[in-house]
Every structure is written in structure tokens, then in C-alpha cells.
Protein backbone atom coordinates (compact mmCIF):
# COMPACT_ATOMS: atom_id res chain seq x y z
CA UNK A 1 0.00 0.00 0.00
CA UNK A 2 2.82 2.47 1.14
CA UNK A 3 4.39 1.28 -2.58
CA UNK A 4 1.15 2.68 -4.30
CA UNK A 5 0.86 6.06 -2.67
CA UNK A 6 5.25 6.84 -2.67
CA UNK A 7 4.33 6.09 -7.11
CA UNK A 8 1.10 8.08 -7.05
CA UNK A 9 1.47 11.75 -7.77
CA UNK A 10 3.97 14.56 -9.04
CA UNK A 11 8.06 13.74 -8.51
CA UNK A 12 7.79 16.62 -5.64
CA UNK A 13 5.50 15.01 -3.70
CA UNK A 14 6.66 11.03 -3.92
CA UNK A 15 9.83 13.01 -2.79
CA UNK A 16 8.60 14.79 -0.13
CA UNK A 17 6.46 11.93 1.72
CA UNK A 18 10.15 9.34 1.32
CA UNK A 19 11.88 11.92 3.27
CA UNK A 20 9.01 13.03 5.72
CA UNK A 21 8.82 9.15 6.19
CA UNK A 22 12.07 8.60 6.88
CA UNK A 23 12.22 12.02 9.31
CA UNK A 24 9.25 10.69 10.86
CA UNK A 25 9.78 6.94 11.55
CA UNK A 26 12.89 5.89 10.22
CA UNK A 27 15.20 8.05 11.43
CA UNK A 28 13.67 8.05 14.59
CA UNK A 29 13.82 4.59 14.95
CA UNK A 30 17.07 4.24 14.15
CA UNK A 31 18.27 7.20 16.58
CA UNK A 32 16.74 4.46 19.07
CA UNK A 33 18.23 1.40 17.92
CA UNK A 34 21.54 0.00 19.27
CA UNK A 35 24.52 -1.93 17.72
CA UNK A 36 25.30 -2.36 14.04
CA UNK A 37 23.48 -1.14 11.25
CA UNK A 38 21.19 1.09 13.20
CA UNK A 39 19.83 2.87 9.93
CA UNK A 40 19.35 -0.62 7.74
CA UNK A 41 17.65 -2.08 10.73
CA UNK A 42 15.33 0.48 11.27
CA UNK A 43 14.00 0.40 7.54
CA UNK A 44 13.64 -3.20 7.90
CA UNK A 45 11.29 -2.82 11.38
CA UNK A 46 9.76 -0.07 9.28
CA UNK A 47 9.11 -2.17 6.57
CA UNK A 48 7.87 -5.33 8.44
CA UNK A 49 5.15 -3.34 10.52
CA UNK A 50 3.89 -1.79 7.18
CA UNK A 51 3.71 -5.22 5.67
CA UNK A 52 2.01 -6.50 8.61
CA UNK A 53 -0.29 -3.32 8.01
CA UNK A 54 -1.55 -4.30 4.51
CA UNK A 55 -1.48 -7.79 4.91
CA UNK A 56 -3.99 -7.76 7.78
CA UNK A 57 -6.42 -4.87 5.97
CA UNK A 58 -5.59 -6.44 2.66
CA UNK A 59 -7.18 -10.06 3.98
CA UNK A 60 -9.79 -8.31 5.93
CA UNK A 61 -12.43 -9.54 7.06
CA UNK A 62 -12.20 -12.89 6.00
CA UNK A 63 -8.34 -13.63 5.92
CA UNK A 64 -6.58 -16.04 9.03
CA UNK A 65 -5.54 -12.81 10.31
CA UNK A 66 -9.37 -12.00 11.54
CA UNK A 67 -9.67 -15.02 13.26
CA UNK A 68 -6.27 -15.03 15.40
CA UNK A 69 -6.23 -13.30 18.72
CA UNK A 70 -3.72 -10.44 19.26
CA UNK A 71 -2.02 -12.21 21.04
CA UNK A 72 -1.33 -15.08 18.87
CA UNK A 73 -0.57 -12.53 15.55
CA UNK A 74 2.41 -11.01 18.30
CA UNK A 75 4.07 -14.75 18.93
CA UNK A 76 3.64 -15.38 15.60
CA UNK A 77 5.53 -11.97 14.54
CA UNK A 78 7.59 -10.57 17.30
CA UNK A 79 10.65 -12.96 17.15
CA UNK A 80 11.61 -11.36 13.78
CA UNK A 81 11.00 -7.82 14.86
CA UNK A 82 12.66 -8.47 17.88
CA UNK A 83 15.67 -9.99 16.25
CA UNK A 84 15.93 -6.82 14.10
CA UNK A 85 15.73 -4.56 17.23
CA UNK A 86 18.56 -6.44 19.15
CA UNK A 87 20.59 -6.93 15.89
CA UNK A 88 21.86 -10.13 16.25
């Protein structure tokens, strides 16, 4: 989804929302992130939560996603995130 809307529009503005994006979350993230590759790491996070984004509205309402529990979607998903956020 993110894809569509950075190829939608006027060079200016794809521009614009990459590096308001990147101010925004990336960046941030990174500033937060410990260890190696900080910056690579935090696209990757980035990029996992907004591919956990469209998958779930994407599938909606009738996808495996609607019928697992919170809980379950996090043990399902966090050891990858997490193993981003340490770096190892």
C-alpha cells in the first residue's frame, strides 16, 4: 500500500512523503536502535510493521488474520522484529 501512494502523484510530492517518512519513523527509529546497522535495521522494522499493516487490511475480514487473537498474531511476529531490534 505504502508502494502505491510513494508512485502516485507529481516527482515533488513522492519526494517529499520518502523523506518526511524517513524524518518521521525511520530516522527516529534508528536514533533508538543499538549496535550495528542502526539505519538498515530500522527500515527493515519499518518495513515489516507496514507489511504486517496491509497484509492484515488487505485479507480483511475474511483472511486467518481475523480469526487469530492479538495475542497469537504477536508470537507469531515478534521474534523477527525483535531480532531486528537487538541486531543479532
Amino acid at each position: 500500500m505504502l508502494r502505491v501512494v510513494f508512485s502516485l502523484g507529481i516527482e515533488d510530492e513522492r519526494t517529499l512523503l520518502r523523506a518526511r517518512f524517513r524524518e518521521q519513523v525511520t530516522d527516529r527509529l534508528a536514533a533508538a536502535l543499538t549496535g550495528p546497522d542502526a539505519q538498515l535495521r530500522a527500515e527493515l522494522i519499518a518495513g515489516q510493521l507496514l507489511g504486517l499493516g496491509a497484509t492484515l487490511s488487505l485479507h480483511r475480514p475474511d483472511g486467518a488474520g481475523s480469526h487469530a487473537t492479538a495475542e497469537r498474531l504477536a508470537d507469531l511476529y515478534a521474534p523477527g522484529l525483535q531480532r531486528l531490534i537487538d541486531g543479532a
